[in-house]
N, C-alpha and C. Protein backbone atom coordinates (compact mmCIF):
# COMPACT_ATOMS: atom_id res chain seq x y z
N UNK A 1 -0.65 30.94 -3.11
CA UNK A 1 -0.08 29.63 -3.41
C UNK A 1 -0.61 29.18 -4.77
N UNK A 2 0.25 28.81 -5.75
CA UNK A 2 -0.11 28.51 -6.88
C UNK A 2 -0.60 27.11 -6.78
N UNK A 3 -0.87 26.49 -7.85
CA UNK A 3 -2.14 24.96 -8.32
C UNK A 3 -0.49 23.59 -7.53
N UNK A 4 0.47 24.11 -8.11
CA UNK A 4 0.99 23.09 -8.21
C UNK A 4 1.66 22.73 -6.91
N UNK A 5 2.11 24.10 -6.25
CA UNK A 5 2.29 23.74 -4.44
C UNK A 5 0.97 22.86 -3.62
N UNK A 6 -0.04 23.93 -4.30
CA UNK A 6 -1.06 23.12 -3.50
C UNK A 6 -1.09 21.50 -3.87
N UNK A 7 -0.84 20.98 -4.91
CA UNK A 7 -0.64 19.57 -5.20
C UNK A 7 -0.13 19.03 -4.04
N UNK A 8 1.64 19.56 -4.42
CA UNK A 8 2.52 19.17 -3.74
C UNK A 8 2.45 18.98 -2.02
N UNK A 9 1.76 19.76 -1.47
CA UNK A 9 0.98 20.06 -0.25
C UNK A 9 -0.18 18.58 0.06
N UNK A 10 -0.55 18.36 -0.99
CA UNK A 10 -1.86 17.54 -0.42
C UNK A 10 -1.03 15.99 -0.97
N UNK A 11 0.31 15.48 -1.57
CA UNK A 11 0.50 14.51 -1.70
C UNK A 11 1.79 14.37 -0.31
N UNK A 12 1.91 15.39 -0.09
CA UNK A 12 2.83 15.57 1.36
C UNK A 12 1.95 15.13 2.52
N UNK A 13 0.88 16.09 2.83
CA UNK A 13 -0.02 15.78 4.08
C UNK A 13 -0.56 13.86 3.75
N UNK A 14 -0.61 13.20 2.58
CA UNK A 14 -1.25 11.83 2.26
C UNK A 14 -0.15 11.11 2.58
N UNK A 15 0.77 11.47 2.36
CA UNK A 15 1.96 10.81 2.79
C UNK A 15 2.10 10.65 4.20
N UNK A 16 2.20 11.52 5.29
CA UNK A 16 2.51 12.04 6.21
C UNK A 16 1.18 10.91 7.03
N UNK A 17 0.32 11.01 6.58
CA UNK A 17 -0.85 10.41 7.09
C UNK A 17 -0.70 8.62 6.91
N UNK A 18 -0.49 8.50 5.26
CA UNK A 18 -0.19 6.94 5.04
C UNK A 18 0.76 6.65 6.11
N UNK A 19 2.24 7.14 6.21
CA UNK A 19 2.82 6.63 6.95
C UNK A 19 2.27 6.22 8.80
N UNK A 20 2.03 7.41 9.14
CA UNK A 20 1.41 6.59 10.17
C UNK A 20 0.32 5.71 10.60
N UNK A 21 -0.52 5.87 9.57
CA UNK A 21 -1.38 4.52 9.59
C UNK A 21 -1.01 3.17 9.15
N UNK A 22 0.54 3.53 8.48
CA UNK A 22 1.27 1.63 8.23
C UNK A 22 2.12 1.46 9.66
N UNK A 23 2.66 2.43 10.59
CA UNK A 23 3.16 2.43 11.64
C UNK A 23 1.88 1.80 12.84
N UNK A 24 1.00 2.29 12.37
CA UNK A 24 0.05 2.15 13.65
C UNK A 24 -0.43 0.62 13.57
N UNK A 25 -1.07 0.40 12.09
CA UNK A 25 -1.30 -1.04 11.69
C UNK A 25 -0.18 -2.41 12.02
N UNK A 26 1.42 -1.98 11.69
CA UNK A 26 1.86 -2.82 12.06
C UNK A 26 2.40 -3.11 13.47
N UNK A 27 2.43 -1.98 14.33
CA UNK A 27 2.71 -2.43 15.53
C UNK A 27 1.26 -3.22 15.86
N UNK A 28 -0.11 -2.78 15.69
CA UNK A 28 -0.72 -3.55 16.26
C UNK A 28 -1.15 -5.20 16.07
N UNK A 29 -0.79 -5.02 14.84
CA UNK A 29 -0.45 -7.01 14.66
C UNK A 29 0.64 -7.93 14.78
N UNK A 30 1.63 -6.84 14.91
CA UNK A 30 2.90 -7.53 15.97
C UNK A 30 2.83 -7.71 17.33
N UNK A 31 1.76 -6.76 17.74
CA UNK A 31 1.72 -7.19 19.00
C UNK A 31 0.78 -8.14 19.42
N UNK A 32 -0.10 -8.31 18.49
CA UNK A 32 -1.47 -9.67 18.74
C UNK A 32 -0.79 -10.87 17.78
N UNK A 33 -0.20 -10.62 16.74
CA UNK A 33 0.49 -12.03 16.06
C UNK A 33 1.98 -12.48 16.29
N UNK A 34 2.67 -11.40 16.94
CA UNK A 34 3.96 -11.89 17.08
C UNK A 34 4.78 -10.96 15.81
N UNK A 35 5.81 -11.59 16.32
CA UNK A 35 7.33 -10.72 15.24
C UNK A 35 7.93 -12.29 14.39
N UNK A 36 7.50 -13.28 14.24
CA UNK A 36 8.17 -14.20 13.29
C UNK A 36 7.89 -13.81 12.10
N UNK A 37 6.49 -13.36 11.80
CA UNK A 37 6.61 -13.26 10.28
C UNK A 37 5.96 -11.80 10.22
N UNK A 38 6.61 -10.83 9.00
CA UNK A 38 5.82 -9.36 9.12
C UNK A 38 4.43 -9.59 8.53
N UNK A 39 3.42 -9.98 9.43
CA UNK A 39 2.05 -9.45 9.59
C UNK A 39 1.79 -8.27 9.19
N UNK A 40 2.29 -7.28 9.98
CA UNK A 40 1.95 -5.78 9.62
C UNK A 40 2.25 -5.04 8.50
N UNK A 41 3.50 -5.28 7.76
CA UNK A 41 3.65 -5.37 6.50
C UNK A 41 2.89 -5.83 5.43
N UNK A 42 2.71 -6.94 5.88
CA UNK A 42 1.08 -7.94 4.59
C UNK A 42 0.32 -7.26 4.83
N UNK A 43 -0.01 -6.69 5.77
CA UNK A 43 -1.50 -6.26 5.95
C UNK A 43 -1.49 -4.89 5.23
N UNK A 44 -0.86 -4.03 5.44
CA UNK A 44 -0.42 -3.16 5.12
C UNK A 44 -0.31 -2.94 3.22
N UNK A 45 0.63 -4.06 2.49
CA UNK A 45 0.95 -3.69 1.35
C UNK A 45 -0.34 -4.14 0.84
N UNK A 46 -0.90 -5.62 1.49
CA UNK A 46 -2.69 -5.81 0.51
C UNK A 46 -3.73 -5.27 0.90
N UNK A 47 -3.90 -4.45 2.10
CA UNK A 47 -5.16 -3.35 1.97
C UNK A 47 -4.42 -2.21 1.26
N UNK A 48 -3.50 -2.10 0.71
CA UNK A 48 -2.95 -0.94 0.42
C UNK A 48 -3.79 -1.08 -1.22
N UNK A 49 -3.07 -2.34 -2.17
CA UNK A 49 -3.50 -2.48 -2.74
C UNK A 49 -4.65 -2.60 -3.16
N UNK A 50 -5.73 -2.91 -2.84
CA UNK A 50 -6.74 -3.26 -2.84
C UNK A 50 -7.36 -1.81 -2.87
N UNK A 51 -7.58 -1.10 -1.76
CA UNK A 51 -7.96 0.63 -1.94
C UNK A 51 -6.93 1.29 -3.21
N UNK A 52 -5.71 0.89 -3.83
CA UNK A 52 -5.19 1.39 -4.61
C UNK A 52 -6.58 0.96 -5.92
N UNK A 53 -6.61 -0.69 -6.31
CA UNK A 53 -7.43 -0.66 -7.22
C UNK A 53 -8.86 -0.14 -7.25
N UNK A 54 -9.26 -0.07 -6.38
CA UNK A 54 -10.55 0.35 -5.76
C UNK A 54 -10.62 1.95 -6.35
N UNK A 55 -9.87 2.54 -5.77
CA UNK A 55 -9.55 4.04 -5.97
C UNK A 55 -9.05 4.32 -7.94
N UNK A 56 -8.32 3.27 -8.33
CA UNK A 56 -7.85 3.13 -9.66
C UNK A 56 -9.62 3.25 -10.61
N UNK A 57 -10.54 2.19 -9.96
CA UNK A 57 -11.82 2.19 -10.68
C UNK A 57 -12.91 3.38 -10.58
N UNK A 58 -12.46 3.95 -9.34
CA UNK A 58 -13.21 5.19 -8.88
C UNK A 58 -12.99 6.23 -9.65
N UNK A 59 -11.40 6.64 -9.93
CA UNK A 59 -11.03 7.97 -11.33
C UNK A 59 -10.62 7.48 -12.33
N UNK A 60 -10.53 6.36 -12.53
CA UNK A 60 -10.03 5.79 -13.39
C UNK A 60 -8.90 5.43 -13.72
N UNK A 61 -8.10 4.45 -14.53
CA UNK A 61 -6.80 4.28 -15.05
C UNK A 61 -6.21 5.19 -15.69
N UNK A 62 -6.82 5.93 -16.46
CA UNK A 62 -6.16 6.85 -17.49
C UNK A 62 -5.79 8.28 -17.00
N UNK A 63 -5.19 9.11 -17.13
CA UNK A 63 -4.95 9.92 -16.30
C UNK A 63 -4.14 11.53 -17.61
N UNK A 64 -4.77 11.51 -18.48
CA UNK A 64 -4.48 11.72 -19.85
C UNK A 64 -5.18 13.36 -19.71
N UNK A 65 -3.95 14.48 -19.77
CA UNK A 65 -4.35 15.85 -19.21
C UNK A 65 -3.94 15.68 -17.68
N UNK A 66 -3.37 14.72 -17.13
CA UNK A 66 -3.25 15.31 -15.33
C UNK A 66 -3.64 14.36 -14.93
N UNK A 67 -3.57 14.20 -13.47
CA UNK A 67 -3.68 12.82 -12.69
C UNK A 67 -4.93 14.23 -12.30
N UNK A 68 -5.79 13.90 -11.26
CA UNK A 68 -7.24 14.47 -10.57
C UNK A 68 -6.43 14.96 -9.01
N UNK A 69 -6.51 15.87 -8.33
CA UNK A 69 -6.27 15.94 -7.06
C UNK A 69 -6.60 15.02 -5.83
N UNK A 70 -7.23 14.56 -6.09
CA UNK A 70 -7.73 13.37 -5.52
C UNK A 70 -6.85 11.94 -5.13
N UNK A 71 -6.38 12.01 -7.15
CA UNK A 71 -5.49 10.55 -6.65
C UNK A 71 -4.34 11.17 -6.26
N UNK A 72 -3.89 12.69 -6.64
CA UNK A 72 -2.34 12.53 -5.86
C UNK A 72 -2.75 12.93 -4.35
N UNK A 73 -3.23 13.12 -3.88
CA UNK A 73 -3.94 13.36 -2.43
C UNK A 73 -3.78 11.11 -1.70
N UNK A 74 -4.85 10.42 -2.43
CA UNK A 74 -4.94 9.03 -1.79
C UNK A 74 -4.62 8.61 -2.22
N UNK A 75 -3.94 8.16 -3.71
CA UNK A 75 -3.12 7.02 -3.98
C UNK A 75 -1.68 7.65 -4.15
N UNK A 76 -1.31 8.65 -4.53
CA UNK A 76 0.09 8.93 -4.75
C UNK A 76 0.50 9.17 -3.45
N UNK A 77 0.20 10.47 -2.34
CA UNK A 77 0.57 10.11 -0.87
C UNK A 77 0.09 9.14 -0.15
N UNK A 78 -0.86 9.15 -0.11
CA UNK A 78 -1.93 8.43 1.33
C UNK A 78 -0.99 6.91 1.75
N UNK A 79 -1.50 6.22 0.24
CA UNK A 79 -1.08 4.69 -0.17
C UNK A 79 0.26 4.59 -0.45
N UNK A 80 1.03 5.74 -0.89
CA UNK A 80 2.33 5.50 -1.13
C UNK A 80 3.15 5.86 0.01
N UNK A 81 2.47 6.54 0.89
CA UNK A 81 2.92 6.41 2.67
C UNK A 81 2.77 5.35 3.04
N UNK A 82 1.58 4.60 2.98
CA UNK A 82 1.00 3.45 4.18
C UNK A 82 1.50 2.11 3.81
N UNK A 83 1.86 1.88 2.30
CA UNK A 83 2.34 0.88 1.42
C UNK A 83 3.79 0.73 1.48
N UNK A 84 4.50 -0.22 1.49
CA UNK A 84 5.86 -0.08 1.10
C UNK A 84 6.96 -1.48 0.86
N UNK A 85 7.32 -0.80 -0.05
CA UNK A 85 8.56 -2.06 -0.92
C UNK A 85 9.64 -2.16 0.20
N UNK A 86 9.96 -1.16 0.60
CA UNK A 86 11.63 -0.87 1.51
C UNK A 86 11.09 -2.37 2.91
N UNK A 87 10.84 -1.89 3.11
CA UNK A 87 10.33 -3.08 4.49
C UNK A 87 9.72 -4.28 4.00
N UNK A 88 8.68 -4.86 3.09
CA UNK A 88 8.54 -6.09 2.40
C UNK A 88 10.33 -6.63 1.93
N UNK A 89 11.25 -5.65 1.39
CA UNK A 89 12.20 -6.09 0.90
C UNK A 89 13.58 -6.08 2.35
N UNK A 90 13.23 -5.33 3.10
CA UNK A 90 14.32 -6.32 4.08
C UNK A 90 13.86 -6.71 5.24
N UNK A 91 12.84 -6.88 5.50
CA UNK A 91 12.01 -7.71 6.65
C UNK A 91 12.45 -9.51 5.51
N UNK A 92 12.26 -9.06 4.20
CA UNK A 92 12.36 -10.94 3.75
C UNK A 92 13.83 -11.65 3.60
N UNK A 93 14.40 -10.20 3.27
CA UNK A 93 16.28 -10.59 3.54
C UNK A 93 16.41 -11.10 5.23
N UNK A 94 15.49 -10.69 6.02
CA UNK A 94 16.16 -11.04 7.32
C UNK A 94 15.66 -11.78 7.42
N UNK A 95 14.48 -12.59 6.87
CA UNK A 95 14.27 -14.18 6.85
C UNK A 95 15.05 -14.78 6.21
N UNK A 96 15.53 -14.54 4.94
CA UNK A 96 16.40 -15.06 4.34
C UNK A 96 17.48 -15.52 5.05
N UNK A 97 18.20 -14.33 5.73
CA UNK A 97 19.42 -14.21 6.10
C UNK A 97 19.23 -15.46 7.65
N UNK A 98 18.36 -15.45 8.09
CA UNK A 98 18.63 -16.14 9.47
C UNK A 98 17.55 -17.82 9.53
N UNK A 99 17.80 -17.84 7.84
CA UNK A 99 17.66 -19.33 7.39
C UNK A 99 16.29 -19.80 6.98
N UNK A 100 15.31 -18.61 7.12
CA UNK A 100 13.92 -19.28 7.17
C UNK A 100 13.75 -18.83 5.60
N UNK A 101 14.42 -19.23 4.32
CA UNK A 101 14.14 -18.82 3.53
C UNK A 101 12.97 -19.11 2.60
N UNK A 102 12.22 -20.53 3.23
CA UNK A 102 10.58 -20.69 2.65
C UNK A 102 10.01 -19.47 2.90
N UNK A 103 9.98 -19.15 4.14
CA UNK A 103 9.29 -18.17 5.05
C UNK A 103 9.83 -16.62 4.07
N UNK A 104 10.33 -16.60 3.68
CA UNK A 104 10.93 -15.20 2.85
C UNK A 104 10.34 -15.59 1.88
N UNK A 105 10.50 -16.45 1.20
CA UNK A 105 9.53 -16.83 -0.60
C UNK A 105 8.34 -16.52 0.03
N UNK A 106 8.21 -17.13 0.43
CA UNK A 106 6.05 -16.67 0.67
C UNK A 106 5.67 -15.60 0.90
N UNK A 107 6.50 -14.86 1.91
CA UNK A 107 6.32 -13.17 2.05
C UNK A 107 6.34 -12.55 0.76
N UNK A 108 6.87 -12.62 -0.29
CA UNK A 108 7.05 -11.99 -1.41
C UNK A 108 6.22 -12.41 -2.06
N UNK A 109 5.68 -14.24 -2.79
CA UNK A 109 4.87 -14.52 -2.85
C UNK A 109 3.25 -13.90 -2.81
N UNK A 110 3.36 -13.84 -1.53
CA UNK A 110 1.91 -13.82 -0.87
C UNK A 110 1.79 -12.31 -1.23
N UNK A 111 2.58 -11.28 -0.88
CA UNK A 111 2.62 -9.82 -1.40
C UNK A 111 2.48 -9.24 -2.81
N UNK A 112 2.69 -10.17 -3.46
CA UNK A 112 2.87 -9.85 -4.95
C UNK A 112 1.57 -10.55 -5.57
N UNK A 113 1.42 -11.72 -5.31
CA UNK A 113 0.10 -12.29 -6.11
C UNK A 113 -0.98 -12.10 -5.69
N UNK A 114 -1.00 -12.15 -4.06
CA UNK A 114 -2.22 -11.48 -3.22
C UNK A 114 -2.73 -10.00 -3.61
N UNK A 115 -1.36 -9.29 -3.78
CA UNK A 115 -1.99 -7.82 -3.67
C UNK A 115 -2.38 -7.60 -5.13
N UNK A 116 -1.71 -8.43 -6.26
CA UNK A 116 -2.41 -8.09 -7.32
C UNK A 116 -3.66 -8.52 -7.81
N UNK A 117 -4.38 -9.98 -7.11
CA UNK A 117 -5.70 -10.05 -7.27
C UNK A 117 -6.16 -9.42 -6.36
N UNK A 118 -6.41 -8.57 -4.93
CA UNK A 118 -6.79 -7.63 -4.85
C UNK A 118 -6.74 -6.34 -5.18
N UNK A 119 -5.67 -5.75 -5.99
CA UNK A 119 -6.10 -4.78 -6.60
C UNK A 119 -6.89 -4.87 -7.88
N UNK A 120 -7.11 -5.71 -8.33
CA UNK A 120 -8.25 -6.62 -9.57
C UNK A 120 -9.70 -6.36 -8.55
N UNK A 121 -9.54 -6.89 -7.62
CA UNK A 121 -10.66 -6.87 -6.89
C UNK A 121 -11.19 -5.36 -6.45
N UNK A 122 -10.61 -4.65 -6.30
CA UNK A 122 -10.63 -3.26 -5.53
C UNK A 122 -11.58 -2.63 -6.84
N UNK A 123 -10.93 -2.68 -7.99
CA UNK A 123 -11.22 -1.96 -9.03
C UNK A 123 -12.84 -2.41 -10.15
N UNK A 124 -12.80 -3.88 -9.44
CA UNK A 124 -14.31 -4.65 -10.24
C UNK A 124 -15.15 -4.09 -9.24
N UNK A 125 -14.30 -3.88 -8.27
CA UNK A 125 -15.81 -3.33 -6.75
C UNK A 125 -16.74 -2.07 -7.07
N UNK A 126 -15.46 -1.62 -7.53
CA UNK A 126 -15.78 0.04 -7.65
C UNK A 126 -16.57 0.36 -8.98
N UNK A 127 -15.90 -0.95 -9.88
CA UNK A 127 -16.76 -0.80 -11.45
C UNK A 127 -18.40 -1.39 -10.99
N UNK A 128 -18.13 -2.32 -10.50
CA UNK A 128 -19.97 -3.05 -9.65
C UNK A 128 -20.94 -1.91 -9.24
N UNK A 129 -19.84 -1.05 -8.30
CA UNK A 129 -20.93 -0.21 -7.34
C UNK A 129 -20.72 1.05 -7.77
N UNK A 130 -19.77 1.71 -8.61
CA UNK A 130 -20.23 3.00 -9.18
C UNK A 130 -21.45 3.13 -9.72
């Protein structure tokens, strides 16, 4: 097996893995918080983020000669399994759609500004404690 299957191999198995740990996470806070608002989704896209920046400060931003096996292993599969736009974006249309459209602004809101000061945060952690 050449360098680049094996890549392809270890951002497959991170994938394979992210996904069911955003499956597992959100059934279990739908089932302790309810189905009005996607919980498991938030939870999901801002620990996502947050280990994304975290992991960003750990190999760094630059990626100049090759990304490291590492990040396409946990941030290109892992996080790009466990993370996701497709479900933030129609879990908020179906708030939208069935009138609760504050409740849809804030989901996006809260996903977008939340997860980007924690991925700020993820990445000062990692600069602190490297």
């Amino acid at each position: 097996m050449n360098a680049s299957m094996g890549l392809l191999l270890m951002m497959a198995a991170g994938g394979a893995l992210g996904g069911m740990a955003r499956l597992a996470v959100s059934n279990l806070l739908a089932r302790r918080l309810g189905r009005a608002f996607p919980w498991g989704t938030l939870a999901v896209n801002l620990s996502g983020a947050l280990l994304a920046g975290g992991l960003a400060g750990w190999f760094g931003m630059s990626h100049e000669g090759g990304m490291p096996g590492g990040w396409l292993l946990l941030v290109v599969g892992l996080l790009g399994g466990y993370t996701t736009v497709s479900s933030l974006s129609l879990q908020s249309l179906a708030l939208w759609q069935s009138g609760r459209r504050g409740t849809a602004l804030a989901n996006v809101a809260a996903t977008v500004v939340a997860g980007l000061a924690l991925a700020a945060l993820g990445w000062w952690l990692t600069g602190r404690l490297a």
